[in-house]
PDB file of N, CA and C in Angstrom:
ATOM      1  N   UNK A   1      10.051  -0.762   1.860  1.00  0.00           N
ATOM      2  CA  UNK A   1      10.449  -1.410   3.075  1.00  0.00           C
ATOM      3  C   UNK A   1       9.978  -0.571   4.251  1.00  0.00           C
ATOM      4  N   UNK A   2       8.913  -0.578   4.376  1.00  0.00           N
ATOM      5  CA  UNK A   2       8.292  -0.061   5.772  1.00  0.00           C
ATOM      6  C   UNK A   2       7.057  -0.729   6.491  1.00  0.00           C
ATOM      7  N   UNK A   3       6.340  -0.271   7.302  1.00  0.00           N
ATOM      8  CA  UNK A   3       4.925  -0.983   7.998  1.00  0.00           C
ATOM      9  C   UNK A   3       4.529  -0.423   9.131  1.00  0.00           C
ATOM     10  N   UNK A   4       3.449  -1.149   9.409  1.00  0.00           N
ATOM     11  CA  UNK A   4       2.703  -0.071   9.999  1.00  0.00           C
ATOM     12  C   UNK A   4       2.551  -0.833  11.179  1.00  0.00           C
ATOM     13  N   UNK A   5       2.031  -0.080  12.050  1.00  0.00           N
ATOM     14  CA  UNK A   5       1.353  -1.177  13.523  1.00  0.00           C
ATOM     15  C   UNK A   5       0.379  -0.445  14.515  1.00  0.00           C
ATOM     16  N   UNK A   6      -0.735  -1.067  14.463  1.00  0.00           N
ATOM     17  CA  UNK A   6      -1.130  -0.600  15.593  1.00  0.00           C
ATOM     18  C   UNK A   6      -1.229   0.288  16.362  1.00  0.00           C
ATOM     19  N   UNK A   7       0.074  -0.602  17.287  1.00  0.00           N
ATOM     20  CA  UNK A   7       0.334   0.378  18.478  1.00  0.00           C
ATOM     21  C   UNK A   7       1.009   1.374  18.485  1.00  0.00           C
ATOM     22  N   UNK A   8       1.122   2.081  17.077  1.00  0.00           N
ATOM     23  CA  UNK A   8       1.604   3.379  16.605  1.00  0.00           C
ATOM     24  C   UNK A   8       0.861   3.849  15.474  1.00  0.00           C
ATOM     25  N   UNK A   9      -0.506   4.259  15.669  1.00  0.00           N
ATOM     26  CA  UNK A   9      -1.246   4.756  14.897  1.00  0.00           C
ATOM     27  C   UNK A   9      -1.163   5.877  13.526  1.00  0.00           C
ATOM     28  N   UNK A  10      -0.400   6.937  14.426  1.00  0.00           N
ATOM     29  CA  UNK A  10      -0.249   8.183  13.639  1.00  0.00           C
ATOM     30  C   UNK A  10       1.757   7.593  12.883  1.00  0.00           C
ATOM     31  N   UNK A  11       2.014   6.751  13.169  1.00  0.00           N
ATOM     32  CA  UNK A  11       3.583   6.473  12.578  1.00  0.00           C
ATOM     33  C   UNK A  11       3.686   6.123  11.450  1.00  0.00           C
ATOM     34  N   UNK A  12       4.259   5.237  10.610  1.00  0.00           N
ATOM     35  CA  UNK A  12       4.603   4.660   9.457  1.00  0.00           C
ATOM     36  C   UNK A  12       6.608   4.773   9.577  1.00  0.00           C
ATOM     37  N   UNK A  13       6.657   3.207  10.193  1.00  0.00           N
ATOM     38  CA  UNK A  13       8.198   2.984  10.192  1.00  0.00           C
ATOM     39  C   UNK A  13       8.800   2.358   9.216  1.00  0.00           C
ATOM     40  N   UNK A  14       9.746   2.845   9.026  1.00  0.00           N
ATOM     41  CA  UNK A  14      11.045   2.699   7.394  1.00  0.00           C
ATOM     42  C   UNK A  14      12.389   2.795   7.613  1.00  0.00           C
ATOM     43  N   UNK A  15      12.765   1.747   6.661  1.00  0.00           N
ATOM     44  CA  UNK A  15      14.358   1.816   6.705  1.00  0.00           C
ATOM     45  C   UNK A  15      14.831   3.059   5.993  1.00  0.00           C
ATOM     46  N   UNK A  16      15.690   3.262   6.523  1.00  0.00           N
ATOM     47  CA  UNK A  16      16.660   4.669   6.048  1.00  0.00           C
ATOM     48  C   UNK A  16      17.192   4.582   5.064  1.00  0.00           C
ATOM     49  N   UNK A  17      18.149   3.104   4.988  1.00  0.00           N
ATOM     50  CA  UNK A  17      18.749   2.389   4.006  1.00  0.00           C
ATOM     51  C   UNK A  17      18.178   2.322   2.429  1.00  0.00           C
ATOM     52  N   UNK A  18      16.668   1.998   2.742  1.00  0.00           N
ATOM     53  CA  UNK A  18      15.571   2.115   1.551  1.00  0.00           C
ATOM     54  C   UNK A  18      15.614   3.816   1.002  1.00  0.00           C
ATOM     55  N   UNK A  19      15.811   4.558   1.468  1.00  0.00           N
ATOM     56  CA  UNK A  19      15.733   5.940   1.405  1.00  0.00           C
ATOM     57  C   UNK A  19      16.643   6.228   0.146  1.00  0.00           C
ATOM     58  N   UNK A  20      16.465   6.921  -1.026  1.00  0.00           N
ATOM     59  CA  UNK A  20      17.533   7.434  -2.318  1.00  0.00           C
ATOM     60  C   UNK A  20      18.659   7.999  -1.289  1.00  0.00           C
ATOM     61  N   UNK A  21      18.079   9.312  -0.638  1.00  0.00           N
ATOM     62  CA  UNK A  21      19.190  10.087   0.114  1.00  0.00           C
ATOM     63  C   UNK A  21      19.066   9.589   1.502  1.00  0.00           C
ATOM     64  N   UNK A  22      19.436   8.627   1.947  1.00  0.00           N
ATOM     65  CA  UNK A  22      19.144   8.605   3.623  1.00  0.00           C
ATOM     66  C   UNK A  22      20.129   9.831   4.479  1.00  0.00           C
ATOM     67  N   UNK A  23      21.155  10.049   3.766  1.00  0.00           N
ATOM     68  CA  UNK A  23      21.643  11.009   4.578  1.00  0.00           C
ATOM     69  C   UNK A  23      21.058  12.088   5.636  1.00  0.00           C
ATOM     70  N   UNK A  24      19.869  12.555   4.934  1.00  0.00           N
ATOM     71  CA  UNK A  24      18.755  13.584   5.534  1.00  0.00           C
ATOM     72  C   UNK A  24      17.999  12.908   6.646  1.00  0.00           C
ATOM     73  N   UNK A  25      18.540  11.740   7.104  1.00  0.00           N
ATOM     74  CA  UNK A  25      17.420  11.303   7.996  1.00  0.00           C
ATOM     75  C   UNK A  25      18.956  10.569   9.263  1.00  0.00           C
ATOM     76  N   UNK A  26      18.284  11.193  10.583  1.00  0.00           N
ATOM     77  CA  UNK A  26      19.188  10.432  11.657  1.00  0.00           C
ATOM     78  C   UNK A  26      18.328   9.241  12.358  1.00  0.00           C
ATOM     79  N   UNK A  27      18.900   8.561  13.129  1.00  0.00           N
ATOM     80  CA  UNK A  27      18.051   7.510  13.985  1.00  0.00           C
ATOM     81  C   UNK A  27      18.003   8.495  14.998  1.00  0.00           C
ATOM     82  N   UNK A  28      17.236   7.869  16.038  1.00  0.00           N
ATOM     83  CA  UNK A  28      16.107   8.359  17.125  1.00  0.00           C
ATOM     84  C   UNK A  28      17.186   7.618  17.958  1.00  0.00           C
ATOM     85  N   UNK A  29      17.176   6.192  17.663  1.00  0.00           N
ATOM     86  CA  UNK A  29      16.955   5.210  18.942  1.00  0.00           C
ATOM     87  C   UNK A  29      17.335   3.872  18.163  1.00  0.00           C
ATOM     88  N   UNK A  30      17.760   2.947  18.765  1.00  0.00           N
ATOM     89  CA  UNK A  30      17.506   1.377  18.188  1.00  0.00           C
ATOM     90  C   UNK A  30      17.149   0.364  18.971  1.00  0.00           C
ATOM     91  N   UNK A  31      15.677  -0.431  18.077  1.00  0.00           N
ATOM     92  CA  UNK A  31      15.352  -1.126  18.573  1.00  0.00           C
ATOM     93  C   UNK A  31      15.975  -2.609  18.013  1.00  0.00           C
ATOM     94  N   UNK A  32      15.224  -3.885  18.837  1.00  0.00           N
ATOM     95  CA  UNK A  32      15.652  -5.225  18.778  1.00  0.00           C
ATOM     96  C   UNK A  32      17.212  -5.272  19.037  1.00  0.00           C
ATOM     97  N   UNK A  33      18.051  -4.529  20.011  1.00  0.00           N
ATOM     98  CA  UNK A  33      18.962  -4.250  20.497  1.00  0.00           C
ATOM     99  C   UNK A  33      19.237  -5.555  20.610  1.00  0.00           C
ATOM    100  N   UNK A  34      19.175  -6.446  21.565  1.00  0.00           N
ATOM    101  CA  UNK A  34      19.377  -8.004  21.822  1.00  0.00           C
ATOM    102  C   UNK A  34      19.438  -9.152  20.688  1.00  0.00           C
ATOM    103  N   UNK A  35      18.646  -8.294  19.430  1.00  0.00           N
ATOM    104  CA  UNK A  35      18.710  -9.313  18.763  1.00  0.00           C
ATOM    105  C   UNK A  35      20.067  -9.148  17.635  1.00  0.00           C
ATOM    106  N   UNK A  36      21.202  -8.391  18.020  1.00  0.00           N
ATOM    107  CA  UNK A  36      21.950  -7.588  17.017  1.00  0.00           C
ATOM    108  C   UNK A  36      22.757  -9.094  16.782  1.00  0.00           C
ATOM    109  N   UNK A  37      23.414  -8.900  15.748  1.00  0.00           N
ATOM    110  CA  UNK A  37      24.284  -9.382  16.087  1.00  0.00           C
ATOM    111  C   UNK A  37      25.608  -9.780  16.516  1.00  0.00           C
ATOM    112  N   UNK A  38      26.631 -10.758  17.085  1.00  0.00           N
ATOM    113  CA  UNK A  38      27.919 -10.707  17.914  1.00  0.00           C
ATOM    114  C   UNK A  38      28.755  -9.213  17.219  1.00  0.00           C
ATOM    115  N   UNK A  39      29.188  -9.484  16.225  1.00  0.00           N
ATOM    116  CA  UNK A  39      29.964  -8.419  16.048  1.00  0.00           C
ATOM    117  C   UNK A  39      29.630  -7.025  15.398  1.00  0.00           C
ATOM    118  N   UNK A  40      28.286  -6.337  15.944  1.00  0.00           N
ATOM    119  CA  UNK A  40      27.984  -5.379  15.641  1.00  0.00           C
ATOM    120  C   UNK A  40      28.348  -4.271  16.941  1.00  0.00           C
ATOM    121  N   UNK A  41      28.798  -3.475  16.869  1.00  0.00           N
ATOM    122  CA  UNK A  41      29.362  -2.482  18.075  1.00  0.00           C
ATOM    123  C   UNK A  41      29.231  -1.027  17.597  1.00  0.00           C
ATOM    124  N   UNK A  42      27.647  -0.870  18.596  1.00  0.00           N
ATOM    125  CA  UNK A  42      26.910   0.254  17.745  1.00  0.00           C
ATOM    126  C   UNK A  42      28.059   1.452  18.889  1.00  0.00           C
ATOM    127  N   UNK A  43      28.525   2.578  18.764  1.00  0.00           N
ATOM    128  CA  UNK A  43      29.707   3.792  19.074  1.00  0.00           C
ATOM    129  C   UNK A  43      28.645   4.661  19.403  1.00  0.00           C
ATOM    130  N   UNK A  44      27.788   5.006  19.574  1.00  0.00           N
ATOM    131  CA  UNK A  44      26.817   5.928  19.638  1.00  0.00           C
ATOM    132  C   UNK A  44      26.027   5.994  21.124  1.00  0.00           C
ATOM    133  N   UNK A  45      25.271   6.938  21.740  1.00  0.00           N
ATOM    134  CA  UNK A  45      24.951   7.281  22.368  1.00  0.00           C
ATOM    135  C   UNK A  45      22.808   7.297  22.761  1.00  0.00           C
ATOM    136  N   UNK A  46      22.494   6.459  21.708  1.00  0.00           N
ATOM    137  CA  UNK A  46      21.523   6.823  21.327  1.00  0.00           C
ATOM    138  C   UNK A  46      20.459   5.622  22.095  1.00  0.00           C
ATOM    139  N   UNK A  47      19.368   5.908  22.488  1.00  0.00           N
ATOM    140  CA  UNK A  47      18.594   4.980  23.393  1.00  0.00           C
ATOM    141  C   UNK A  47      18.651   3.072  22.415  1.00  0.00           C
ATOM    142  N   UNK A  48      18.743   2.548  23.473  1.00  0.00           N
ATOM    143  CA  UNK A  48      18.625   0.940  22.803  1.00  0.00           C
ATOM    144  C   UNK A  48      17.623   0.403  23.831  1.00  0.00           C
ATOM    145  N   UNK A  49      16.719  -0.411  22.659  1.00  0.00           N
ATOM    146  CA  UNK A  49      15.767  -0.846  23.508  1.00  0.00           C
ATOM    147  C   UNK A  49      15.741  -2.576  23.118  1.00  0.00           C
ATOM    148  N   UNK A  50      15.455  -3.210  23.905  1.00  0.00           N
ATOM    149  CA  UNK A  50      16.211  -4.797  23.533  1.00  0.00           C
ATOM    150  C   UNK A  50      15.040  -5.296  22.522  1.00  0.00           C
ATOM    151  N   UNK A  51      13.974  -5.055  22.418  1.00  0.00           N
ATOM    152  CA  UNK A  51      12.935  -5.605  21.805  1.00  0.00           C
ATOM    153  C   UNK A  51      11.797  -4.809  20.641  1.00  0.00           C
ATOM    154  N   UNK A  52      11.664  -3.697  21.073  1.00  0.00           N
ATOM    155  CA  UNK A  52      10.659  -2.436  20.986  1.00  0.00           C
ATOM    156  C   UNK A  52      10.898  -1.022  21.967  1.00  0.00           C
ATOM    157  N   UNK A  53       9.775  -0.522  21.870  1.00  0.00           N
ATOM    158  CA  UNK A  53      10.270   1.089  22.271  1.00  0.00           C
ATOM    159  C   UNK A  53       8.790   0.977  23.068  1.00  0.00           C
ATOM    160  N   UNK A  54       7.425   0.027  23.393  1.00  0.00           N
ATOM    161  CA  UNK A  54       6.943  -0.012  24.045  1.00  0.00           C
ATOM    162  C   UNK A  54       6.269  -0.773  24.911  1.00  0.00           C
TER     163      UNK A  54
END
């Protein structure tokens, strides 16, 4: 569960979730912010971007 794009050449983005241990891994940031849904109420402090990050 990951992919690639473009407009992030040197990246390769993946779910955490997919991860054996995701524990070892934090988020950055979350994107498609707008598209969450009603009763998700992210507690965190961490950049939200409504669509993408560029």
């Amino acid at each position: 569960m990951a992919y690639e794009n473009d407009k992030y050449p040197e990246e390769i983005h993946f779910y955490a979730a997919s991860l054996e241990d995701s524990q070892n891994f934090s988020p950055q940031f979350h994107v498609h912010y707008a598209e969450r849904l009603p009763w998700i109420d992210l507690s965190d402090d961490l950049p939200r971007y409504d669509h993408g990050t560029g």
